[in-house]
Protein backbone atom coordinates (compact mmCIF):
# COMPACT_ATOMS: atom_id res chain seq x y z
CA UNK A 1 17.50 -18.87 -24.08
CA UNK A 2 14.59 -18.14 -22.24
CA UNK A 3 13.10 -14.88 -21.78
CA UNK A 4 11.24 -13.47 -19.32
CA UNK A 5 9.78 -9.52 -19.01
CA UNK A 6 8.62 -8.16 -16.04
CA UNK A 7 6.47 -5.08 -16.48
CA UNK A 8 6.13 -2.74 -13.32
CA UNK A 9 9.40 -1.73 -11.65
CA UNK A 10 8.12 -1.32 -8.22
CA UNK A 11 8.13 -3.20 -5.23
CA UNK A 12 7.07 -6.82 -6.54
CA UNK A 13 8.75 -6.50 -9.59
CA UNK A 14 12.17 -5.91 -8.07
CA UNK A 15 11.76 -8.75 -6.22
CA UNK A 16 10.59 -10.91 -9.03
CA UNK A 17 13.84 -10.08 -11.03
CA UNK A 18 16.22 -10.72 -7.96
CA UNK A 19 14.41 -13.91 -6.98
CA UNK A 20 14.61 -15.09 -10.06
CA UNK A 21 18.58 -14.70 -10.49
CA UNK A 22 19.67 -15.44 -6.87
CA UNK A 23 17.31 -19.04 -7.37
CA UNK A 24 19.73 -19.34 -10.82
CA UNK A 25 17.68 -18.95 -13.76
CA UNK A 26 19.92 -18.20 -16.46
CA UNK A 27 17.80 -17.20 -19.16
CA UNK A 28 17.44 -13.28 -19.91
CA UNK A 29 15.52 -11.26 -17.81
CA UNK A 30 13.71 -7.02 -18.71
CA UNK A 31 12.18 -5.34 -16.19
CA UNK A 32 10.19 -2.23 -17.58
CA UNK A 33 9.14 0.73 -15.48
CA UNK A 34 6.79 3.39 -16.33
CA UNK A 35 8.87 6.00 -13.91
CA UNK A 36 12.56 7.28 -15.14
CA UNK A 37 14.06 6.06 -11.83
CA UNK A 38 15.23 2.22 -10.82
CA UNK A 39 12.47 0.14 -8.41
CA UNK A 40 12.44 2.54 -4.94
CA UNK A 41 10.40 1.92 -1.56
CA UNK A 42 7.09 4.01 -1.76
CA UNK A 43 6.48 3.77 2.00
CA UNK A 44 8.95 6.41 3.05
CA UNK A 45 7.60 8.93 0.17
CA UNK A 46 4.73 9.83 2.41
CA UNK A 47 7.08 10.06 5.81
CA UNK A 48 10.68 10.46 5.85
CA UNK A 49 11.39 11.14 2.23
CA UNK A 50 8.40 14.17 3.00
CA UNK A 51 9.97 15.21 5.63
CA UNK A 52 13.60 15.35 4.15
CA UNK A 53 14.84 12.50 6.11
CA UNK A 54 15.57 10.12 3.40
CA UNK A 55 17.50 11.21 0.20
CA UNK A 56 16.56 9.71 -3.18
CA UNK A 57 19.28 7.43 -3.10
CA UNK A 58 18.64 5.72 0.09
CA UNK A 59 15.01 5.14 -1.41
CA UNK A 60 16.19 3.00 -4.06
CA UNK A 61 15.83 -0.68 -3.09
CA UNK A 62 19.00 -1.97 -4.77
CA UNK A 63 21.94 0.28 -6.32
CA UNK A 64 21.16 0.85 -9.92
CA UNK A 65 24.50 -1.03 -10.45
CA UNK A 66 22.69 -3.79 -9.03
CA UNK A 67 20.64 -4.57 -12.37
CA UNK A 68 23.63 -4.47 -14.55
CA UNK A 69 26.04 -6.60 -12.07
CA UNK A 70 23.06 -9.56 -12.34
CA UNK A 71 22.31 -8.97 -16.21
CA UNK A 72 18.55 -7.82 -16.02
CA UNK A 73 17.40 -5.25 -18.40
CA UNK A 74 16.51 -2.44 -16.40
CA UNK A 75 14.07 -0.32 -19.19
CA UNK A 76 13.12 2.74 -16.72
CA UNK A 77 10.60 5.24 -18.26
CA UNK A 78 9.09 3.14 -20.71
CA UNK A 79 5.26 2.37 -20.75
CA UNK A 80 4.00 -0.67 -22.53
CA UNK A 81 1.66 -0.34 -25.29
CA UNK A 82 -0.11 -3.51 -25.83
CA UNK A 83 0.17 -7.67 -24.88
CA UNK A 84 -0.13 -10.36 -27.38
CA UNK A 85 -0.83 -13.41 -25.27
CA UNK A 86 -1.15 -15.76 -28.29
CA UNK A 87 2.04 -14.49 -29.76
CA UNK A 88 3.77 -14.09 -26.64
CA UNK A 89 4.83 -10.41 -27.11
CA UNK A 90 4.61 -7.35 -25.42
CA UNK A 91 4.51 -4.23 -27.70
CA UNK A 92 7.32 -0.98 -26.30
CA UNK A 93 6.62 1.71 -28.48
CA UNK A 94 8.43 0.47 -32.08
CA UNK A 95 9.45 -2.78 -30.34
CA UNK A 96 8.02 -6.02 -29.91
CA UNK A 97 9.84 -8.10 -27.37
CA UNK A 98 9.16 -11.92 -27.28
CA UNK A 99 8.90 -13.60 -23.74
CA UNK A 100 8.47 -17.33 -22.47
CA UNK A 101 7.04 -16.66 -18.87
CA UNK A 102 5.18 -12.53 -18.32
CA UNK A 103 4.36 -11.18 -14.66
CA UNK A 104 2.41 -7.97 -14.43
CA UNK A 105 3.70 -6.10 -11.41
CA UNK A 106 1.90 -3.31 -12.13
CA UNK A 107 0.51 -2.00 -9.12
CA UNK A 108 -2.33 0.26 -8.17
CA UNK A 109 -3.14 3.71 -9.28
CA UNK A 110 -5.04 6.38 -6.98
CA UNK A 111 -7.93 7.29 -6.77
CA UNK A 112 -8.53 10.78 -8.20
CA UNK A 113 -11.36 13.81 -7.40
CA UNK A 114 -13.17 14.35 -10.80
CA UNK A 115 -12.20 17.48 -12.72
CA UNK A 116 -16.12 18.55 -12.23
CA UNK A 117 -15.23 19.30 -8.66
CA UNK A 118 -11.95 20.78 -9.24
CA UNK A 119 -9.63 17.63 -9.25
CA UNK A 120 -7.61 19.19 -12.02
CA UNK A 121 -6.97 22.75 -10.34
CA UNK A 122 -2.95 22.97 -9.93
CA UNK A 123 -2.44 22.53 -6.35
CA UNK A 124 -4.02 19.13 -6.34
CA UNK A 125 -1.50 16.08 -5.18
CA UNK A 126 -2.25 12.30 -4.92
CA UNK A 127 0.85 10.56 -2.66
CA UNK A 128 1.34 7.39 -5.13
CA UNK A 129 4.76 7.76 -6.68
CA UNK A 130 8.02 9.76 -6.30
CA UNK A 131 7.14 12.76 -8.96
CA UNK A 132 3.93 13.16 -6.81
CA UNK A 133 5.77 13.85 -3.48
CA UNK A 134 8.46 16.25 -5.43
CA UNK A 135 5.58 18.04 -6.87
CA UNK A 136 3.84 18.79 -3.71
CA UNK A 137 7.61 18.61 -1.17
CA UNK A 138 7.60 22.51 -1.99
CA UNK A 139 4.44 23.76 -0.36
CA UNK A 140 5.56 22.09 2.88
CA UNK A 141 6.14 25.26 4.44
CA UNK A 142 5.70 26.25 7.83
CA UNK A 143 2.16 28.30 8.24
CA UNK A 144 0.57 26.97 5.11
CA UNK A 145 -2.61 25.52 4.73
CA UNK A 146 -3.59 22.07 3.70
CA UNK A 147 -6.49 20.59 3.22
CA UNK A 148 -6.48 16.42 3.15
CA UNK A 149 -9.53 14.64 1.64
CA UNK A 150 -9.82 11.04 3.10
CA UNK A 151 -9.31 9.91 6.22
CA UNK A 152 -7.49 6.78 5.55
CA UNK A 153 -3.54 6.01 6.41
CA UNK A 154 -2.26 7.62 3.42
CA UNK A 155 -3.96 11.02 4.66
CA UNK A 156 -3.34 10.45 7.79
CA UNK A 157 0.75 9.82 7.48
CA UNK A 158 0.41 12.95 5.15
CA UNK A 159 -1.50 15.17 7.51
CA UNK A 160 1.64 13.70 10.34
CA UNK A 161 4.22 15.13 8.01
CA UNK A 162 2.61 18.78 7.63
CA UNK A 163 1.51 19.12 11.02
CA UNK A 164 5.47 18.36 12.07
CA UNK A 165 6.32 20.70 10.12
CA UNK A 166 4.62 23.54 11.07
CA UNK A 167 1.37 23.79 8.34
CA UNK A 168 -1.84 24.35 9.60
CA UNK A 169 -3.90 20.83 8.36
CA UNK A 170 -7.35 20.55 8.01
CA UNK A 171 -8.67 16.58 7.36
CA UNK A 172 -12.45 15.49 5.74
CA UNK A 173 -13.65 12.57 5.66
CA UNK A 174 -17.11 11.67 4.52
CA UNK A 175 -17.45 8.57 6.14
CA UNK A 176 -18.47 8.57 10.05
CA UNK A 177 -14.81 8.40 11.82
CA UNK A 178 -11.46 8.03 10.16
CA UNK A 179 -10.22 4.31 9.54
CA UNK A 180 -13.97 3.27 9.06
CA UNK A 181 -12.86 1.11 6.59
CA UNK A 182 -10.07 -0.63 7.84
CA UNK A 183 -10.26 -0.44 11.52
CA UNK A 184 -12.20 -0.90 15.02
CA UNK A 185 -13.39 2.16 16.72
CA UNK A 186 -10.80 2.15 19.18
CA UNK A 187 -8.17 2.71 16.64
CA UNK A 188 -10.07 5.07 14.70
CA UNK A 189 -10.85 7.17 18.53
CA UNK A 190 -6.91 6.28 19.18
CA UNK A 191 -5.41 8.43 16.02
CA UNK A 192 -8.32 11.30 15.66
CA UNK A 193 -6.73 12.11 19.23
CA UNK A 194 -3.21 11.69 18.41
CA UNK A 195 -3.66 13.96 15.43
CA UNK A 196 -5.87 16.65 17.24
CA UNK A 197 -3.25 16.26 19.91
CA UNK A 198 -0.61 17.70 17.35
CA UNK A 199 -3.09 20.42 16.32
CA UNK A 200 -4.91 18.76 13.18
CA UNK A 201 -8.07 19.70 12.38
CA UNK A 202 -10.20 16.28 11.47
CA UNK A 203 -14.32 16.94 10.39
CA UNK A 204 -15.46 13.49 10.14
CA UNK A 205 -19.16 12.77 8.85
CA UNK A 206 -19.23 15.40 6.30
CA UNK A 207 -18.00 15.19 2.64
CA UNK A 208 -15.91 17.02 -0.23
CA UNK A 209 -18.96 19.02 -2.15
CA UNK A 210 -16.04 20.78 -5.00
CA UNK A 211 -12.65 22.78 -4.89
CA UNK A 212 -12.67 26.59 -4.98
CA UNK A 213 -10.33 28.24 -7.10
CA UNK A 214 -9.79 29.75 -10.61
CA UNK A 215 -6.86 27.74 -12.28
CA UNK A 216 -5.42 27.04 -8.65
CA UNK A 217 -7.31 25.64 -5.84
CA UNK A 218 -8.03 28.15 -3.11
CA UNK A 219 -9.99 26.50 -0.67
CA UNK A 220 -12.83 24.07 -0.92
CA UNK A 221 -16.66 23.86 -0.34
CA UNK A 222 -17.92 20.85 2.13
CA UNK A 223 -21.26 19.63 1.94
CA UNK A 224 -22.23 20.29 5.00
CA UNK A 225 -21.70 23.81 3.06
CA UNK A 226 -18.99 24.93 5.58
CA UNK A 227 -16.04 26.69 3.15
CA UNK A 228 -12.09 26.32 3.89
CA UNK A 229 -9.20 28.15 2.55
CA UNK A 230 -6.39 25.74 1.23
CA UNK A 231 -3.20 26.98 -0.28
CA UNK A 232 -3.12 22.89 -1.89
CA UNK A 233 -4.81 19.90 -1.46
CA UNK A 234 -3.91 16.15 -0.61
CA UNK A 235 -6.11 13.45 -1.79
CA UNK A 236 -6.07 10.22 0.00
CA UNK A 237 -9.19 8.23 -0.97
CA UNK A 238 -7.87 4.97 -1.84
CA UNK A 239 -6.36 3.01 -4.76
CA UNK A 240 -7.30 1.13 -7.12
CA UNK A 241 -5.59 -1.79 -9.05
CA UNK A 242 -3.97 -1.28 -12.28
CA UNK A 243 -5.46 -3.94 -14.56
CA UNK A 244 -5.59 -1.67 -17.81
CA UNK A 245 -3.03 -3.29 -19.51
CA UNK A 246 -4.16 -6.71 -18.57
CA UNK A 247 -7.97 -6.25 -19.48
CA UNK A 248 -7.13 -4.74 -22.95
CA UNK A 249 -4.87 -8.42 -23.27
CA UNK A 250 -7.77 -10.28 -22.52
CA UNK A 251 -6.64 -11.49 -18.92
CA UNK A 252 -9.34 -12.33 -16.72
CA UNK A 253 -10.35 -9.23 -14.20
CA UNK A 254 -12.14 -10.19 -10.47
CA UNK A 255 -10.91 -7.09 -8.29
CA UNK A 256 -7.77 -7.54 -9.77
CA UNK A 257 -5.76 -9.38 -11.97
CA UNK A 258 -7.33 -13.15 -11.02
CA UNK A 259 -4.39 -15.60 -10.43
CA UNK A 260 -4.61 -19.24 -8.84
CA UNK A 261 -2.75 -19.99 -5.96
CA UNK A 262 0.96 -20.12 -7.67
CA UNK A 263 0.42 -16.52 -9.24
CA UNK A 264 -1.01 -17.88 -12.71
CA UNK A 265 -3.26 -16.01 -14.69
CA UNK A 266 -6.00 -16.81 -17.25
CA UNK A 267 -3.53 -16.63 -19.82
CA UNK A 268 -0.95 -19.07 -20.42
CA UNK A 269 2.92 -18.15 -19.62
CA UNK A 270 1.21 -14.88 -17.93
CA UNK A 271 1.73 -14.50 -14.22
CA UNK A 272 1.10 -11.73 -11.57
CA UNK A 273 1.85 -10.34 -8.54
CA UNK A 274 1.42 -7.74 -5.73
CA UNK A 275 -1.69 -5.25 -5.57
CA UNK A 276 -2.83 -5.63 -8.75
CA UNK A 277 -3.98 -8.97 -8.65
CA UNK A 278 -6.59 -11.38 -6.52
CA UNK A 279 -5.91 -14.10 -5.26
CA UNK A 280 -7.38 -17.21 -3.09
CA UNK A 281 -7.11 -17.16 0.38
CA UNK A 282 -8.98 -18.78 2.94
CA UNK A 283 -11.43 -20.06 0.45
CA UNK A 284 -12.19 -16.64 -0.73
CA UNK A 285 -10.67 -14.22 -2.67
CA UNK A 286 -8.56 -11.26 -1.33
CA UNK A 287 -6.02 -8.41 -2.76
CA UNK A 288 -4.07 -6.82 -0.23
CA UNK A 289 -1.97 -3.65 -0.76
CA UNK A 290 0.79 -3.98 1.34
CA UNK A 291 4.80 -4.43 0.78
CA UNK A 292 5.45 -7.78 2.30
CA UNK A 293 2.74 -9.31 -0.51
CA UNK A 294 4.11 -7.53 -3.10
CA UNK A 295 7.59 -9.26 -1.93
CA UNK A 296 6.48 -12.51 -1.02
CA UNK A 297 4.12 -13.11 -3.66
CA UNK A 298 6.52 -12.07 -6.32
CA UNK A 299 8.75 -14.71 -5.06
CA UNK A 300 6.32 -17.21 -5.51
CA UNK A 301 5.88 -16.67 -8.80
CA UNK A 302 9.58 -16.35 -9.56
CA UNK A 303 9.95 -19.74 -7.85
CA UNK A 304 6.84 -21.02 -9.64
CA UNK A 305 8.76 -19.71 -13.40
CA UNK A 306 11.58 -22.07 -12.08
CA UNK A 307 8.88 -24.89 -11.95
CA UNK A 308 8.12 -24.79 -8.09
CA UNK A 309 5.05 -25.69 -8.12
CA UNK A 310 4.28 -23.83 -4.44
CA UNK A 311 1.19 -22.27 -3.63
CA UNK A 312 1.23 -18.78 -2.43
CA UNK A 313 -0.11 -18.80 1.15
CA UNK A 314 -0.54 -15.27 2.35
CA UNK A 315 0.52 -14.12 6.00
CA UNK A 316 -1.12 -10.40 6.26
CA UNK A 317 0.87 -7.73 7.82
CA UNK A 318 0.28 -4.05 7.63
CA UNK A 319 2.25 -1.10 9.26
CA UNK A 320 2.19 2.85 9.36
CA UNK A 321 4.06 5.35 11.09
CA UNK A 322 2.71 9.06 12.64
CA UNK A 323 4.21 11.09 14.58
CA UNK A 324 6.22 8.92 17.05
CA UNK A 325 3.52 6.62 17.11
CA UNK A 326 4.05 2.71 15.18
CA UNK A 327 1.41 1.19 14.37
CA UNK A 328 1.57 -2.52 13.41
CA UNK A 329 -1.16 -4.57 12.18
CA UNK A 330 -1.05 -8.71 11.97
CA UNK A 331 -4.12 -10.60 10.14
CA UNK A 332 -6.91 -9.64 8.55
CA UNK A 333 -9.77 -8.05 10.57
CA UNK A 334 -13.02 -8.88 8.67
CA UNK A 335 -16.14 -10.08 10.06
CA UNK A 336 -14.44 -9.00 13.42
CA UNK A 337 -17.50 -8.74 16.35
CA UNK A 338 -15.36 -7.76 19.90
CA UNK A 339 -12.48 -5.99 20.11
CA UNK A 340 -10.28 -6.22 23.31
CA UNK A 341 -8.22 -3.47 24.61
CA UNK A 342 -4.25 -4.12 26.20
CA UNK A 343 -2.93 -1.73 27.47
CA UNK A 344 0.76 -2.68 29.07
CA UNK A 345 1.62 1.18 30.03
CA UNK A 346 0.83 5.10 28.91
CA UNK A 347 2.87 4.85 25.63
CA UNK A 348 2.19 1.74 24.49
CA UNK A 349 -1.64 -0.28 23.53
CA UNK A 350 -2.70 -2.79 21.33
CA UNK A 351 -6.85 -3.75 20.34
CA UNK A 352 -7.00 -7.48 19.32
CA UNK A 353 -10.30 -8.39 16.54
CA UNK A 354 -12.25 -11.60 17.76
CA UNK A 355 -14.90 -13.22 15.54
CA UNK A 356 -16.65 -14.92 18.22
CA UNK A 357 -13.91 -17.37 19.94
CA UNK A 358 -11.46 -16.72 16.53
CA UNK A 359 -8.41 -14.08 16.98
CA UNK A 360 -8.45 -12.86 13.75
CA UNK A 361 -6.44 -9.31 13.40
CA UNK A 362 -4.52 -7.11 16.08
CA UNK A 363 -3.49 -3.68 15.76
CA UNK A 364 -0.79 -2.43 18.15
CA UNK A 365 0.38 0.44 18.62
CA UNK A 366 3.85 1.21 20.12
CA UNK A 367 3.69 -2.48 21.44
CA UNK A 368 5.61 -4.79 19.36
CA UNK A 369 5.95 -7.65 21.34
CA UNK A 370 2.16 -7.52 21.57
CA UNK A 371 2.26 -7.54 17.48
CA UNK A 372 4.58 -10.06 17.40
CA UNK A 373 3.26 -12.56 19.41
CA UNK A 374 -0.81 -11.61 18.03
CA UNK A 375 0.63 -12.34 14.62
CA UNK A 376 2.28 -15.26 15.39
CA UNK A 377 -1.00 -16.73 17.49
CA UNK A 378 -2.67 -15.64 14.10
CA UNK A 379 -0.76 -17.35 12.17
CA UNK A 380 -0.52 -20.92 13.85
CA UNK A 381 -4.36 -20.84 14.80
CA UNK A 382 -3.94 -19.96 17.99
CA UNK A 383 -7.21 -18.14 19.40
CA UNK A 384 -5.98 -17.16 23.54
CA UNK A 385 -8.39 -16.14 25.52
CA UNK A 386 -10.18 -12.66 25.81
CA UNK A 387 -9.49 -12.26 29.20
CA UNK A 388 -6.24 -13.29 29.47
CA UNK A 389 -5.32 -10.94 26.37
CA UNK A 390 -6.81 -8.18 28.56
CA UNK A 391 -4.97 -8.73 31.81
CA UNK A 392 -1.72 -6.70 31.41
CA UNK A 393 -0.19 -9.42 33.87
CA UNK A 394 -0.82 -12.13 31.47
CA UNK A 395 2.60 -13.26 29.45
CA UNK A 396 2.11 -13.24 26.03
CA UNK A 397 4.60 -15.19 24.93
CA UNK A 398 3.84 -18.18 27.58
CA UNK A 399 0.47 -17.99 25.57
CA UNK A 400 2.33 -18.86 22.56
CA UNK A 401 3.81 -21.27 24.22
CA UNK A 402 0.76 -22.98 25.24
C-alpha cells in the first residue's frame, strides 16, 4: 500500500491530507506536527482568539475526530529528526517511517531580536503559533504597557488587540512609515491614522537600539536614544521560511523550498507546499505567506500525488483585520508606479497599484465589492482605466463586464 507522510500540521498540511482522501487515494496517509494540538487556523491567534473571542476549539480546522473517521495518522507533538531521500525515510525519534510520495508543509518561523539586545529577557513574545499567544494572552490587561517592534500587519493586528483592550501601546518601526514593505503610501498614511485614532503610539523612522531589563524586559532603548518603559514586548519583524529540515536532506533551497510548477522538489517523491517553498510564477519566482496558498497549493500537490499532472497557478489574495476596519488585498503589488484612490463613502476606500497601463494589486479597505471586482479584473487581465476607477460614479462591475 502506498504511503505517504506529511510533515507540518498546519494550514497546508491539513489540506494536503483531506485532499488527498476526499480525491480517493487509498493508500495510508501520517501527518506529523511539531505542536501537541491537531492543524488550527493561525489567523485568528493574533485577533479574536487574543481577544477571547474564539475558544481553542473553534480554532481547530477540522474536529480531531476528523483524522481518525478518514484513517490519517495524526502524530501531534512530534518533531522530525532527519530525511533520507535515497532511502525514502523520514527519521521520528527511534522510528524510521518509509514513504512513497513526502510534502514538507512546514511553514515559516519568526523572526527573532538577538539575545545581545535582550531578545531572550522573559517578557519577549513572537505571534507565530498557539503557545506564543497563551504565553503572552495574560499580560493583556487593561493599563499595561506594550511595546511592538515592527510595523508590519502582524504588529499592527497585535497593537489593534491591546489598544481594544485598554493597554497603553507604543509601535517602532525602523523603516520610514509602517507597511513600507508591502504597501503604497496611502495605505501606510490610512492605518498610522486609524491606529493613532484609537490612541496608539507609532515612532516610525527610528529603530530598536536593545531591551532594558535585568532577567525581565523593562522598557527598551531606541536609537534615536529616546528610552520607553514596557511591562512586555511584541516582536513583529517578519518570517522566515522553514527550510531546516529540507537543507540538511539535501533539497534544493532558492528563498524557500524550490518546487516546479506541480509542487515537485529537487528530490524525487519529495513535494512541498505553502510558505516554505518558491515557486514559479509569472516567469519569476515568488513565495507568498498567505492561507489561501497554503490551501490551494497543497491541493495541487495532493492532486499531483494522484498523478494530475496540473500546474499550480497562483491567484494572490491577502487580508487583515483592525479594529473594525477589513482590509482586503487582490494581486501582487510589485513594480507598482501610480496608485489611484476610490473612495465610494466615509467608511469605506480602496487604492488600486498601476504599473504604467497594468492593474496589478488593490487594497481595499471596508469596500469589498471594490476587492472583488479589482481581483477579478486582476485575475482575467483586465487593466480599466485610471480614471474611471477614480470616479465614484463609475460601476465596477459593468467594467468587468466590459
Amino acid at each position: 500500500m502506498s504511503q505517504v507522510i506529511v510533515i507540518g500540521a498546519g494550514q497546508a498540511g491539513a489540506s494536503c491530507v483531506a485532499k488527498l482522501r476526499n480525491s480517493g487515494f487509498d493508500g495510508g496517509i501520517t501527518l506529523i506536527g511539531a505542536e501537541p494540538v491537531p492543524p488550527y487556523q493561525r489567523p485568528p491567534l493574533s485577533k479574536a482568539y487574543l481577544m477571547g473571542d474564539m475558544t481553542l476549539d473553534r480554532l481547530f480546522l477540522r474536529p480531531e475526530s476528523f483524522y481518525a473517521e478518514h484513517d490519517i495518522n495524526l502524530r501531534m507533538g512530534h518533531r522530525v529528526d532527519a530525511i533520507d531521500t535515497a532511502a525514502q525515510t523520514v527519521t521520528l525519534g527511534d522510528e524510521v517511517l518509509p514513504y512513497d510520495d513526502l510534502v514538507l508543509t512546514t511553514g515559516s518561523v519568526p523572526n527573532r531580536l538577538p539575545a545581545a539586545i535582550g531578545g531572550d529577557l522573559e517578557g519577549v513574545f513572537t505571534v507565530r503559533d498557539l503557545a506564543d499567544v497563551d504565553a503572552m494572552a495574560p499580560r493583556f490587561a487593561e493599563g499595561a504597557r506594550v511595546l511592538i517592534v515592527g510595523g508590519g500587519y502582524i504588529g499592527l493586528e497585535a497593537a489593534a488587540v491591546a489598544a481594544k483592550l485598554g493597554l497603553k501601546v507604543t509601535l517602532v518601526e525602523m523603516a520610514d512609515r509602517i507597511l513600507q514593505r508591502v504597501a503604497a503610501p496611502e495605505t501606510s498614511d490610512f492605518f498610522r491614522d486609524l491606529h493613532r485614532s484609537h490612541g496608539v503610539e507609532i515612532l516610525e523612522g527610528v529603530g530598536l537600539d536593545h531591551l532594558t531589563g535585568t532577567g525581565a524586559v523593562s522598557g527598551a532603548k531606541l536609537t534615536d536614544g529616546s528610552e520607553i518603559e514596557a511591562d512586555f514586548v511584541i516582536v513583529g519583524v517578519g518570517i522566515r521560511p522553514s527550510i531546516a529540515l529540507a537543507e540538511a536532506a539535501g533539497i534544493e533551497i532558492e528563498n524557500g523550498i524550490k518546487v516546479d510548477a506541480q509542487g515537485r522538489t529537487s528530490a524525487a517523491h519529495v513535494w512541498a507546499a505553502g510558505d516554505c517553498t518558491s515557486f514559479p510564477h509569472q516567469g519569476g519566482r515568488i513565495r507568498l505567506e498567505s492561507v489561501p496558498n497554503a490551501i490551494e497549493q497543497a491541493e495541487c500537490v495532493a492532486q499531483n500525488i494522484m498523478g494530475a499532472g496540473e500546474d499550480y497557478l497562483a491567484k494572490p489574495w491577502f487580508w487583515s483585520d483592525q479594529y473594525d476596519i477589513k482590509l482586503q488585498i487582490g494581486g501582487l503589488n510589485t513594480g507598482y508606479d501610480r496608485v489611484v484612490t476610490r473612495r465610494t463613502d466615509e467608511d469605506s476606500v480602496s487604492f488600486w497599484y498601476y504599473q504604467g497601463d497594468q492593474l496589478l494589486a488593490v487594497d481595499a479597505m471596508n469596500d469589498p465589492r471594490g476587492y472583488m471586482v479589482g481581483k477579478r479584473m486582476i485575475e482575467a487581465g483586465k487593466s480599466p482605466d485610471p480614471a474611471l476607477i477614480e470616479d465614484p460614479a463609475t460601476n465596477l462591475k459593468a467594467l468587468l463586464k466590459a
